[in-house]
Protein backbone atom coordinates (compact mmCIF):
# COMPACT_ATOMS: atom_id res chain seq x y z
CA UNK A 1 -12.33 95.82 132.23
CA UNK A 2 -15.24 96.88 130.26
CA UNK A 3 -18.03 94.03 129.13
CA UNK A 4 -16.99 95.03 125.38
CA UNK A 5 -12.95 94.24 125.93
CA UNK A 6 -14.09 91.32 127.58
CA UNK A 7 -16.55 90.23 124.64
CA UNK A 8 -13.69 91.33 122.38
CA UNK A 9 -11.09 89.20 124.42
CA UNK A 10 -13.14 86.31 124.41
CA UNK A 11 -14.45 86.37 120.58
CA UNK A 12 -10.67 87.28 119.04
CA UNK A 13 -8.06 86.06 121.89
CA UNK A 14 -5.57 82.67 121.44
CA UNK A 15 -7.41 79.49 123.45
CA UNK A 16 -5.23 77.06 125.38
CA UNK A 17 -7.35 74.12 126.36
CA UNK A 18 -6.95 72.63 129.43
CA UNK A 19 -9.33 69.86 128.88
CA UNK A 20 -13.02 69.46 127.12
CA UNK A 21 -14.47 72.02 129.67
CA UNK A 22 -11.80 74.70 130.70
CA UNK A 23 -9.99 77.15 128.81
CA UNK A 24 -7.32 79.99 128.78
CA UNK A 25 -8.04 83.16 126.62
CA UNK A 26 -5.24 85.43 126.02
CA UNK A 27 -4.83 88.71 124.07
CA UNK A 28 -2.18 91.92 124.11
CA UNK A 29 -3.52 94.82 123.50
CA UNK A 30 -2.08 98.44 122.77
CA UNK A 31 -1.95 101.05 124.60
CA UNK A 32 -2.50 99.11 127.80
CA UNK A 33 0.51 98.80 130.65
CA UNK A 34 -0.88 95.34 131.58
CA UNK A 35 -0.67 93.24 129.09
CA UNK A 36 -1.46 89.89 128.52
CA UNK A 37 -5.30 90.10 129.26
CA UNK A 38 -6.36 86.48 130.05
CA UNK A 39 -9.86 84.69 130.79
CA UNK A 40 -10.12 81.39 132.25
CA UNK A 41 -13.21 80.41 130.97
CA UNK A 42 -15.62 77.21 131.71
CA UNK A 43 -17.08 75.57 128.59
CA UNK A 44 -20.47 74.28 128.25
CA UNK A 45 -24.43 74.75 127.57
CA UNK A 46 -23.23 78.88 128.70
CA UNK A 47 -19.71 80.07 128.17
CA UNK A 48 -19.16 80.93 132.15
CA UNK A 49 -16.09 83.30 132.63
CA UNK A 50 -13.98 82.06 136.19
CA UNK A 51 -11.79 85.02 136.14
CA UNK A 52 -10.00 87.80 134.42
CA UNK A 53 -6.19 88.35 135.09
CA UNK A 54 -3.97 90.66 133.99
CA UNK A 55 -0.12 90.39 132.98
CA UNK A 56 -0.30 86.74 131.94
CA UNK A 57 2.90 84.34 131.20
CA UNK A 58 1.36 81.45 129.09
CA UNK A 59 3.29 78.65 129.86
């Protein structure tokens, strides 16, 4: 995954909150055999990205 899909992931993707601090972004995109693209993300002072996962089920 490229530093601009994530950007792009991140800036234009649908959030799930977990709580105040964590977060689940998720985003299809065309063209690509493993969609959803997801980034659990940690919320604070920085936005810190966990990890990036591919074929995602929200529940």
């Amino acid at each position: 995954m490229s530093e601009a899909l994530l950007l792009d992931l991140i800036e234009t993707g649908t959030v799930r909150h977990k709580d105040n601090e964590h977060a689940w972004v998720w985003r299809e995109y065309a063209g690509r055999s493993d969609n959803l693209l997801c980034a659990a993300i940690l919320i604070g002072p920085a936005l810190i990205v966990k990890t990036v996962m591919h074929h995602f089920m929200p529940e």
